[in-house]
PDB file of N, CA and C in Angstrom:
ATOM      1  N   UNK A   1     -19.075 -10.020  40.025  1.00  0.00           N
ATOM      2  CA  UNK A   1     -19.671  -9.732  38.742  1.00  0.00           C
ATOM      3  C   UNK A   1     -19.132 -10.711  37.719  1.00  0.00           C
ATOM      4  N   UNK A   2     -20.366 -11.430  36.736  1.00  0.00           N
ATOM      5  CA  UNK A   2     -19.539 -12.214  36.031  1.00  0.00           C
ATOM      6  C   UNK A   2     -19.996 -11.610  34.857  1.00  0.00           C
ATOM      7  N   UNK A   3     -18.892 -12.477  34.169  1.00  0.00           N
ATOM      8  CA  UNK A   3     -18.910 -11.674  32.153  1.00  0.00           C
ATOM      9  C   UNK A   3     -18.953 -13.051  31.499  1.00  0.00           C
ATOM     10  N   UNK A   4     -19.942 -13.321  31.171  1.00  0.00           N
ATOM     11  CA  UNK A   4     -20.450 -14.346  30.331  1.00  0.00           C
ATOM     12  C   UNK A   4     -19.951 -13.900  29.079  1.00  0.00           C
ATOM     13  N   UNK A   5     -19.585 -15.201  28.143  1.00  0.00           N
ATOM     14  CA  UNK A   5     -19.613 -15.184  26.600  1.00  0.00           C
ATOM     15  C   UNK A   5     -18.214 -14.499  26.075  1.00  0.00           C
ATOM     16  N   UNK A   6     -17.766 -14.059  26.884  1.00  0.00           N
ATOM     17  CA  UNK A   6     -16.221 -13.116  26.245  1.00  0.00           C
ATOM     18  C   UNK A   6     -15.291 -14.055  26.085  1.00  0.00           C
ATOM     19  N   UNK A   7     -14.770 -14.596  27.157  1.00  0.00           N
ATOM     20  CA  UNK A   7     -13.786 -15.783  26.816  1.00  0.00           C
ATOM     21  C   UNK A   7     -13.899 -16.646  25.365  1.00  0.00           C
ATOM     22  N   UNK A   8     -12.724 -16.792  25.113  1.00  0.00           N
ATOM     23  CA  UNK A   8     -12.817 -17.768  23.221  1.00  0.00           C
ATOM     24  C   UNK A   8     -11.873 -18.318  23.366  1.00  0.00           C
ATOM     25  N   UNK A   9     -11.454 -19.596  23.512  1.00  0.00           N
ATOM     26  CA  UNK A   9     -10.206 -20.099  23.342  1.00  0.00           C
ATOM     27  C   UNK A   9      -9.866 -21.312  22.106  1.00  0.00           C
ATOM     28  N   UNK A  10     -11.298 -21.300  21.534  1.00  0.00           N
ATOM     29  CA  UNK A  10     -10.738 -22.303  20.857  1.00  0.00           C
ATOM     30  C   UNK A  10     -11.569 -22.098  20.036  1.00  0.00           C
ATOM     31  N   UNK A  11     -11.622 -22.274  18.281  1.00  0.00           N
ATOM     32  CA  UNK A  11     -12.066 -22.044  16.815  1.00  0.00           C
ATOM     33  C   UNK A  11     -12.660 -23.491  16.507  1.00  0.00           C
ATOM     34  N   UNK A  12     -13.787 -23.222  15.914  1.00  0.00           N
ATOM     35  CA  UNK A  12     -13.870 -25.043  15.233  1.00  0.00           C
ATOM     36  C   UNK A  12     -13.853 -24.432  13.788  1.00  0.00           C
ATOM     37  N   UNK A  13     -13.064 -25.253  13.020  1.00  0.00           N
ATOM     38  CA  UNK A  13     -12.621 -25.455  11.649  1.00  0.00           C
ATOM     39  C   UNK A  13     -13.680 -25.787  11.131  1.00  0.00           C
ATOM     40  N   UNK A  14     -13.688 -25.665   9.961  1.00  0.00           N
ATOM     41  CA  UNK A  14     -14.712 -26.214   8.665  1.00  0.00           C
ATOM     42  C   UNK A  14     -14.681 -28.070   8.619  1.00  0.00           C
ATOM     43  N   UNK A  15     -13.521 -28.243   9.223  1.00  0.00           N
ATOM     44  CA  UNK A  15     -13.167 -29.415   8.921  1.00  0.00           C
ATOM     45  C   UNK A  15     -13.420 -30.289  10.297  1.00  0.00           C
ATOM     46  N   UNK A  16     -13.831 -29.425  10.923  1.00  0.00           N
ATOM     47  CA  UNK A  16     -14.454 -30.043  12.437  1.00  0.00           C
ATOM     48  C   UNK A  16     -13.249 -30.352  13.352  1.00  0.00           C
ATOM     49  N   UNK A  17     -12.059 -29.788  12.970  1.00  0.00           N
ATOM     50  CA  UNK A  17     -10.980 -29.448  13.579  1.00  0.00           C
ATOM     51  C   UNK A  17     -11.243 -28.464  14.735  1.00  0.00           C
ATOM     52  N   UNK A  18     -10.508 -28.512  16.081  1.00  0.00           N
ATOM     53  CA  UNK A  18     -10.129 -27.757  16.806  1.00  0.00           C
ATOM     54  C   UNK A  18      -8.761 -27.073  16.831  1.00  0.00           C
ATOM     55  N   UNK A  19      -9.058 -25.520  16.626  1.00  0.00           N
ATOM     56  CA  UNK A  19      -7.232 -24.927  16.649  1.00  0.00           C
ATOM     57  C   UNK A  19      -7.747 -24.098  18.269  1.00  0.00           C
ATOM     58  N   UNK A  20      -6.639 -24.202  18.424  1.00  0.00           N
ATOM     59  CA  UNK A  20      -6.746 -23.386  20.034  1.00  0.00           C
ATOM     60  C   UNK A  20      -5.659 -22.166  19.775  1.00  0.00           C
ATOM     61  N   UNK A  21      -6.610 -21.000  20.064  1.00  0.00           N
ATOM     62  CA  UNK A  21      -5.228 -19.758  19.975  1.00  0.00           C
ATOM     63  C   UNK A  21      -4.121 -19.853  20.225  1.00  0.00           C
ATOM     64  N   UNK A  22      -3.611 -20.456  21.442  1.00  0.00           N
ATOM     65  CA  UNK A  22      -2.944 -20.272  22.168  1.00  0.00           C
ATOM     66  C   UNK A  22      -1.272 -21.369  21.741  1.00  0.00           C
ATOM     67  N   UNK A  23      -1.878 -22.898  21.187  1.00  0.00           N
ATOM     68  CA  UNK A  23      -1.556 -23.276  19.781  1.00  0.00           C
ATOM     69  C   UNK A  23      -1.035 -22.183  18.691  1.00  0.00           C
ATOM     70  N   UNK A  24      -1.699 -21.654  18.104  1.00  0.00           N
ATOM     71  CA  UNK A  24      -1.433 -20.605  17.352  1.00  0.00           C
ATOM     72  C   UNK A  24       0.091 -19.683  17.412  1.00  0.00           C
ATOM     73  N   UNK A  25      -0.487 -19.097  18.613  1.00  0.00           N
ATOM     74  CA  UNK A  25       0.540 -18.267  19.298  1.00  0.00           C
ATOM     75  C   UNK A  25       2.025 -18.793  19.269  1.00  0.00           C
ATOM     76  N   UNK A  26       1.937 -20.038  19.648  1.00  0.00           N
ATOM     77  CA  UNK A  26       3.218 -20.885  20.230  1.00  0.00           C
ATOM     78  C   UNK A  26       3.823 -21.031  18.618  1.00  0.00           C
ATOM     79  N   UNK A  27       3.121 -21.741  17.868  1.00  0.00           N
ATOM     80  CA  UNK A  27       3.417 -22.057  16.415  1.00  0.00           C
ATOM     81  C   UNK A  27       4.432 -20.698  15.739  1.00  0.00           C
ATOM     82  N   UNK A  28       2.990 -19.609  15.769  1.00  0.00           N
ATOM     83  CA  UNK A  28       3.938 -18.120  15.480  1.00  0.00           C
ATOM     84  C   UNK A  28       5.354 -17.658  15.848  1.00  0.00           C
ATOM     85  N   UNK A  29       5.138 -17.620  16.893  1.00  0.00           N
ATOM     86  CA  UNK A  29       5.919 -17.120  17.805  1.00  0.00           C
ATOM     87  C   UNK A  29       7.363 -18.243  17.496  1.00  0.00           C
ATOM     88  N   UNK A  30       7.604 -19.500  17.381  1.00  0.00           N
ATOM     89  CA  UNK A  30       8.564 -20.581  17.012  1.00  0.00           C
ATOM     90  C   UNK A  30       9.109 -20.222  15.707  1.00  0.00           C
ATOM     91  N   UNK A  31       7.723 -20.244  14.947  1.00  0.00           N
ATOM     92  CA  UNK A  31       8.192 -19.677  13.311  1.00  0.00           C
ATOM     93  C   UNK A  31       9.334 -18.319  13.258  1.00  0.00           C
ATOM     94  N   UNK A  32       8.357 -17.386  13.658  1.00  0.00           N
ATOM     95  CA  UNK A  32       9.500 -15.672  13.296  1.00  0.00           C
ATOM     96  C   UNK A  32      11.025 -16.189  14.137  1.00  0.00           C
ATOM     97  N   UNK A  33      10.864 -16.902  15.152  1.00  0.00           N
ATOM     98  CA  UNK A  33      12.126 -17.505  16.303  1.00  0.00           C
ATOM     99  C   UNK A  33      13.039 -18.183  15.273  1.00  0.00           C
ATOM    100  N   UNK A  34      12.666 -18.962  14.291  1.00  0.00           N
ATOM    101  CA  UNK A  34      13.536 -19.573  13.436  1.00  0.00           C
ATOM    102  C   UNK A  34      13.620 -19.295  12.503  1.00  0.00           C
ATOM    103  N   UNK A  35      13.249 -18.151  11.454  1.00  0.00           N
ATOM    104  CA  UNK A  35      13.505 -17.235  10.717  1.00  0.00           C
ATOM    105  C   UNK A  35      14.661 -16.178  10.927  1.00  0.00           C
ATOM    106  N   UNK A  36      16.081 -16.810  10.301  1.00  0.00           N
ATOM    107  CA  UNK A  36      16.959 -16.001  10.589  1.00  0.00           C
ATOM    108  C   UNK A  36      17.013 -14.238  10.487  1.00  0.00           C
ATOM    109  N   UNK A  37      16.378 -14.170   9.763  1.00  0.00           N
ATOM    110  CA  UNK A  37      16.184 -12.639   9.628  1.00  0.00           C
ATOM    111  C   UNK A  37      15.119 -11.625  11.023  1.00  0.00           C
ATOM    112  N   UNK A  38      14.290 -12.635  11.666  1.00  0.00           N
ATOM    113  CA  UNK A  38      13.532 -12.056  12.349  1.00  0.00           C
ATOM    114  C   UNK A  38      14.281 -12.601  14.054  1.00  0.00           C
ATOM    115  N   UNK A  39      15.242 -13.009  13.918  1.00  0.00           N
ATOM    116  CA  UNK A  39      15.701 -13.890  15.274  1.00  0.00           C
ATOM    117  C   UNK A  39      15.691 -12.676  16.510  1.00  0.00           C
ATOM    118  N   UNK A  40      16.318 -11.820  16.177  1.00  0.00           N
ATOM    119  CA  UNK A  40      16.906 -10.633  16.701  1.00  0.00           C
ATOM    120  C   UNK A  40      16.001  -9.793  16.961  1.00  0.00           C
ATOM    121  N   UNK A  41      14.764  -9.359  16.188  1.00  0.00           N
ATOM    122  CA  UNK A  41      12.948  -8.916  16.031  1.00  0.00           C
ATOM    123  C   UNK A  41      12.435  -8.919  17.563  1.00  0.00           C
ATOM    124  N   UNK A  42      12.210  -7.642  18.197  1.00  0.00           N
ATOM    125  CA  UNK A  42      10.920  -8.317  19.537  1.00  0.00           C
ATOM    126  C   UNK A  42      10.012  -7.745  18.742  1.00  0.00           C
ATOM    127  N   UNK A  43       9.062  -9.235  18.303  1.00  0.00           N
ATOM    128  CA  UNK A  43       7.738  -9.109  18.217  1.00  0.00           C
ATOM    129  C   UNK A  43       6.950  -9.613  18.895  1.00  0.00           C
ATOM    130  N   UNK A  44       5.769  -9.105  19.509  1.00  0.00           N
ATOM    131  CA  UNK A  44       4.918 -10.008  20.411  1.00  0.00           C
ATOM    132  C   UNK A  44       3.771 -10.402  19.330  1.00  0.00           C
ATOM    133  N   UNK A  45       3.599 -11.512  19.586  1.00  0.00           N
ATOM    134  CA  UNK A  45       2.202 -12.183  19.077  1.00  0.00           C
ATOM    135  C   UNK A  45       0.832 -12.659  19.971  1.00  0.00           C
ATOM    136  N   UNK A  46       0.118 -12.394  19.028  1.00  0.00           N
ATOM    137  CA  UNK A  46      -1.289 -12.146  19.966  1.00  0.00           C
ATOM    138  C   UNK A  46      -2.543 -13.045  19.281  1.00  0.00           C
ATOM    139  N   UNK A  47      -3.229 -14.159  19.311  1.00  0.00           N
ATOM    140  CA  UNK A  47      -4.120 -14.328  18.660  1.00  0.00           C
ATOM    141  C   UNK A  47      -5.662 -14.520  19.110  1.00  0.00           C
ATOM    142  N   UNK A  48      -6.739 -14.360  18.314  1.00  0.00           N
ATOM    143  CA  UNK A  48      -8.296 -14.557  19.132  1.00  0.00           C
ATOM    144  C   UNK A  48      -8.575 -14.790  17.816  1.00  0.00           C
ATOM    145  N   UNK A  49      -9.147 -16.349  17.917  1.00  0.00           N
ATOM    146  CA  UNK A  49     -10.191 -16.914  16.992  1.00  0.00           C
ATOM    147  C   UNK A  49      -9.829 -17.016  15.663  1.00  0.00           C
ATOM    148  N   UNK A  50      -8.374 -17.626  15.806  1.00  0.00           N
ATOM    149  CA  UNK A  50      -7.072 -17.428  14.594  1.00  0.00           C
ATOM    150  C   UNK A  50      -6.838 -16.221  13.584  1.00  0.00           C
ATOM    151  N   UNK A  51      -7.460 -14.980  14.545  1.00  0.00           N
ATOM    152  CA  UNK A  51      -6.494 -14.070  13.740  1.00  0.00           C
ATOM    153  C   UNK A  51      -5.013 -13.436  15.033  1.00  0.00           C
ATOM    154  N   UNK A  52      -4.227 -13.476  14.036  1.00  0.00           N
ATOM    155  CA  UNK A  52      -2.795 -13.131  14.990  1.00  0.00           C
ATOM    156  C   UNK A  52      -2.896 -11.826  14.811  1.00  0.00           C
ATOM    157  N   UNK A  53      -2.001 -10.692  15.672  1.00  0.00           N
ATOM    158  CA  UNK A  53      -1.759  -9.864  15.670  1.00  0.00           C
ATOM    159  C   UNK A  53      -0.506  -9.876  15.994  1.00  0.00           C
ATOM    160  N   UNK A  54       0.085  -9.139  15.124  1.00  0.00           N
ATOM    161  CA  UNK A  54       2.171  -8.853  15.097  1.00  0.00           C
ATOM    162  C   UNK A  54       2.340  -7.097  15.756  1.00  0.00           C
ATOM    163  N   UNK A  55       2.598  -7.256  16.866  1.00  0.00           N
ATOM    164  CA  UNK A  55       2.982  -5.571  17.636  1.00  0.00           C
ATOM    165  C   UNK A  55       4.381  -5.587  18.246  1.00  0.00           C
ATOM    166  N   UNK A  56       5.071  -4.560  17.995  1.00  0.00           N
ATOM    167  CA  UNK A  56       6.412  -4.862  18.708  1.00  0.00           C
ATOM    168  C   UNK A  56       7.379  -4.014  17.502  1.00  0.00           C
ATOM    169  N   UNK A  57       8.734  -4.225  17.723  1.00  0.00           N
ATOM    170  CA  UNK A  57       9.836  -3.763  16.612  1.00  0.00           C
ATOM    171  C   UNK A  57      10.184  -4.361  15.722  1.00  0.00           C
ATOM    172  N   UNK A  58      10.968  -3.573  14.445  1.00  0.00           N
ATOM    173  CA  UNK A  58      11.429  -4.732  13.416  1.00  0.00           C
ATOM    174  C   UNK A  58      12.585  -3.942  13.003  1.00  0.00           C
ATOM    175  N   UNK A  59      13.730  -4.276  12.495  1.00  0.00           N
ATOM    176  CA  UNK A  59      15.025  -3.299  11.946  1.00  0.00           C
ATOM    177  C   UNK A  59      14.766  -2.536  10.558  1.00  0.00           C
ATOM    178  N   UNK A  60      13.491  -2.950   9.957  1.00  0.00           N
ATOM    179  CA  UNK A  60      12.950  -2.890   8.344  1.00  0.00           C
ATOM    180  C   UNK A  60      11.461  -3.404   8.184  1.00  0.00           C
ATOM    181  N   UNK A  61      11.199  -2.358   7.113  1.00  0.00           N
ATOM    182  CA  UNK A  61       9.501  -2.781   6.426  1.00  0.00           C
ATOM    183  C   UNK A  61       9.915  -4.394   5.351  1.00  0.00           C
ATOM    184  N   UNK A  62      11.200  -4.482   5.037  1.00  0.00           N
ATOM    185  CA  UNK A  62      11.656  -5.523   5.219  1.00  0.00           C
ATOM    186  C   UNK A  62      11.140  -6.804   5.762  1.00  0.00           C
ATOM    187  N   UNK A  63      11.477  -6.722   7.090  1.00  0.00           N
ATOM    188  CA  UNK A  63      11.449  -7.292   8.461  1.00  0.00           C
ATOM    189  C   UNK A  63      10.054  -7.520   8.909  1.00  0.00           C
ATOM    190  N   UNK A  64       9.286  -6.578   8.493  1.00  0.00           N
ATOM    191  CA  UNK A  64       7.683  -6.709   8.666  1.00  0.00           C
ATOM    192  C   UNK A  64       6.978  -7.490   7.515  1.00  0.00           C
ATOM    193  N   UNK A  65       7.065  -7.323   6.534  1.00  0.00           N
ATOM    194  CA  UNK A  65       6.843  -8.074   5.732  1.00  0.00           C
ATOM    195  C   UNK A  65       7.213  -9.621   5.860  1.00  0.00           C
ATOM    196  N   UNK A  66       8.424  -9.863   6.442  1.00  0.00           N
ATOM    197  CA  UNK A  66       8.852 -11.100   6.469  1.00  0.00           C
ATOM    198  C   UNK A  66       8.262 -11.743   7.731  1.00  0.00           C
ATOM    199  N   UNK A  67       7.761 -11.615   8.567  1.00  0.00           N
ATOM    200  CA  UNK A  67       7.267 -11.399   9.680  1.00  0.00           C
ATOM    201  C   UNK A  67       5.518 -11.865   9.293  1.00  0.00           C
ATOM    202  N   UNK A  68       4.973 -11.236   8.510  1.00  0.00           N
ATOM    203  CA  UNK A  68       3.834 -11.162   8.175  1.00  0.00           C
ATOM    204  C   UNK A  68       3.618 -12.485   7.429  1.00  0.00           C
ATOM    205  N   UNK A  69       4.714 -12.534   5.900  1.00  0.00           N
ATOM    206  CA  UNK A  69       4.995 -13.722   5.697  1.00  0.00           C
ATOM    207  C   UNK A  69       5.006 -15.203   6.403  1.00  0.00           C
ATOM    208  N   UNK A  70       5.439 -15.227   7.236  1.00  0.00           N
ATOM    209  CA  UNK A  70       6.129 -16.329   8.225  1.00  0.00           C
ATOM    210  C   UNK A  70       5.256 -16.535   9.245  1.00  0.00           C
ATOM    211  N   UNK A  71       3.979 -15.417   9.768  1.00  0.00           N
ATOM    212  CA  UNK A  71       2.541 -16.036  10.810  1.00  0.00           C
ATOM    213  C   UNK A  71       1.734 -16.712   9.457  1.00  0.00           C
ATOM    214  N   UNK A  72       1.567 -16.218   8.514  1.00  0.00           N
ATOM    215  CA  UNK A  72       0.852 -16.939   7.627  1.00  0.00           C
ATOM    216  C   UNK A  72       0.647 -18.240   7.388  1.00  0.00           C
ATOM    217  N   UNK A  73       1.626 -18.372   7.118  1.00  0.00           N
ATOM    218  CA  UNK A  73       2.384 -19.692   6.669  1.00  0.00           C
ATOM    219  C   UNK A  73       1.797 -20.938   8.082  1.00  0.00           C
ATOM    220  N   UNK A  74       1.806 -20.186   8.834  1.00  0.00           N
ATOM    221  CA  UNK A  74       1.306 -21.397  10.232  1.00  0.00           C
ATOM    222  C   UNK A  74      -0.388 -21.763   9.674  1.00  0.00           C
ATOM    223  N   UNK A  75       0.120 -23.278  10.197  1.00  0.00           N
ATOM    224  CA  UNK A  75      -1.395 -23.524   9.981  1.00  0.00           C
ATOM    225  C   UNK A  75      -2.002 -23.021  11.177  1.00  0.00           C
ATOM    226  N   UNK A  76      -3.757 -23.012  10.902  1.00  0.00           N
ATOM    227  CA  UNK A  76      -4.646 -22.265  11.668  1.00  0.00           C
ATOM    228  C   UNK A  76      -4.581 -21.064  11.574  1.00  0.00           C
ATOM    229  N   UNK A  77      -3.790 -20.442  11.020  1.00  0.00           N
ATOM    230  CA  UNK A  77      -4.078 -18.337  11.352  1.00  0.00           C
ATOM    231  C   UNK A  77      -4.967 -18.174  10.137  1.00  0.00           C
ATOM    232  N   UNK A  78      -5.551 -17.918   9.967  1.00  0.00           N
ATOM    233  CA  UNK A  78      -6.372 -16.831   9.086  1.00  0.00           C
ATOM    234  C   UNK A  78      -6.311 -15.802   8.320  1.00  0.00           C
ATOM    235  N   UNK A  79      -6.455 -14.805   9.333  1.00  0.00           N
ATOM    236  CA  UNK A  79      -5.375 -13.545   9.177  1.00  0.00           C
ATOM    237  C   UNK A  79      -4.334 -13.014  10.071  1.00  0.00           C
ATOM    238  N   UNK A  80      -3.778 -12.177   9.282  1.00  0.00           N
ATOM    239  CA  UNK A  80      -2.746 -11.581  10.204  1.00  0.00           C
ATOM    240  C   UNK A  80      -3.096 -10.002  10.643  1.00  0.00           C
ATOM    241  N   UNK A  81      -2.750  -9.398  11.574  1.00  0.00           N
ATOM    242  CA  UNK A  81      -3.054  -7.816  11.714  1.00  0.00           C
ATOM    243  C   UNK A  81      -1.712  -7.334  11.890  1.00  0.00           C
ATOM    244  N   UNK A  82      -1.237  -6.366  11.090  1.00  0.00           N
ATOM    245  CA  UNK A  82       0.165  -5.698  11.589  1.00  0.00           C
ATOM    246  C   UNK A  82       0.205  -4.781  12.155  1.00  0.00           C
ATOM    247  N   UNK A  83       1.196  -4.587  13.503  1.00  0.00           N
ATOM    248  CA  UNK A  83       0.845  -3.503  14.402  1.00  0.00           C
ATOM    249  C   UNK A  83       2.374  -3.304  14.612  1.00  0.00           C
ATOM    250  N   UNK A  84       3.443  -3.744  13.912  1.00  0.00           N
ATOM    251  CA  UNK A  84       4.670  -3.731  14.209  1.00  0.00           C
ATOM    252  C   UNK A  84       5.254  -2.341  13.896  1.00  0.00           C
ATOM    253  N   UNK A  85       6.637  -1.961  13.855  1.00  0.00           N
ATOM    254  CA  UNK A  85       6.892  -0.636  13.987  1.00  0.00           C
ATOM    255  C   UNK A  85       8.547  -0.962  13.681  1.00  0.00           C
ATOM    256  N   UNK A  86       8.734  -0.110  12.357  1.00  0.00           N
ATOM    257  CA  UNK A  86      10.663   0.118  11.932  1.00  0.00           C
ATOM    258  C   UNK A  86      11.133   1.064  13.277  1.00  0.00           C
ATOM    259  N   UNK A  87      11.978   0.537  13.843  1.00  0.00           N
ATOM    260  CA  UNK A  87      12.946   1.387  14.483  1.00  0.00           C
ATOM    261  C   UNK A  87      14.237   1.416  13.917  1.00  0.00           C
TER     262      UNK A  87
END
């Protein structure tokens, strides 16, 4: 059985740029990594068609915020979705 059309791996920009999620992901995921405050953070990052999604723990709404902050900031994301959680 095949499933046509679902797969997306890659966005074309306004600017006739290609961002590839997966790009994205790596970028994110480096960023919160070198953000001293989030080092310690398991957050997983998730993106489709440059919006990220942030799911996972944080020590503080703090921590989420900063988090939220810091996928932004990458070029290519769009938006962000927060799915993270204070423990």
């Amino acid at each position: 059985m095949a499933i046509l059309g679902c797969a997306s791996t890659a966005t074309k920009e306004g600017t006739g740029e290609y961002v590839d999620d997966s790009v994205i992901t790596t970028k994110v995921k480096a960023a919160i990594f070198n953000e001293p405050l989030l080092k310690s953070a398991e957050i997983n990052v998730e993106t489709f068609k440059g919006v990220v999604q942030l799911s996972g723990f944080v020590s503080s709404r703090s921590n989420v915020n900063k988090a939220i902050e810091v996928a932004r900031s990458v070029s290519g994301v769009k938006s962000v979705k927060d799915d993270m959680r204070v423990k």
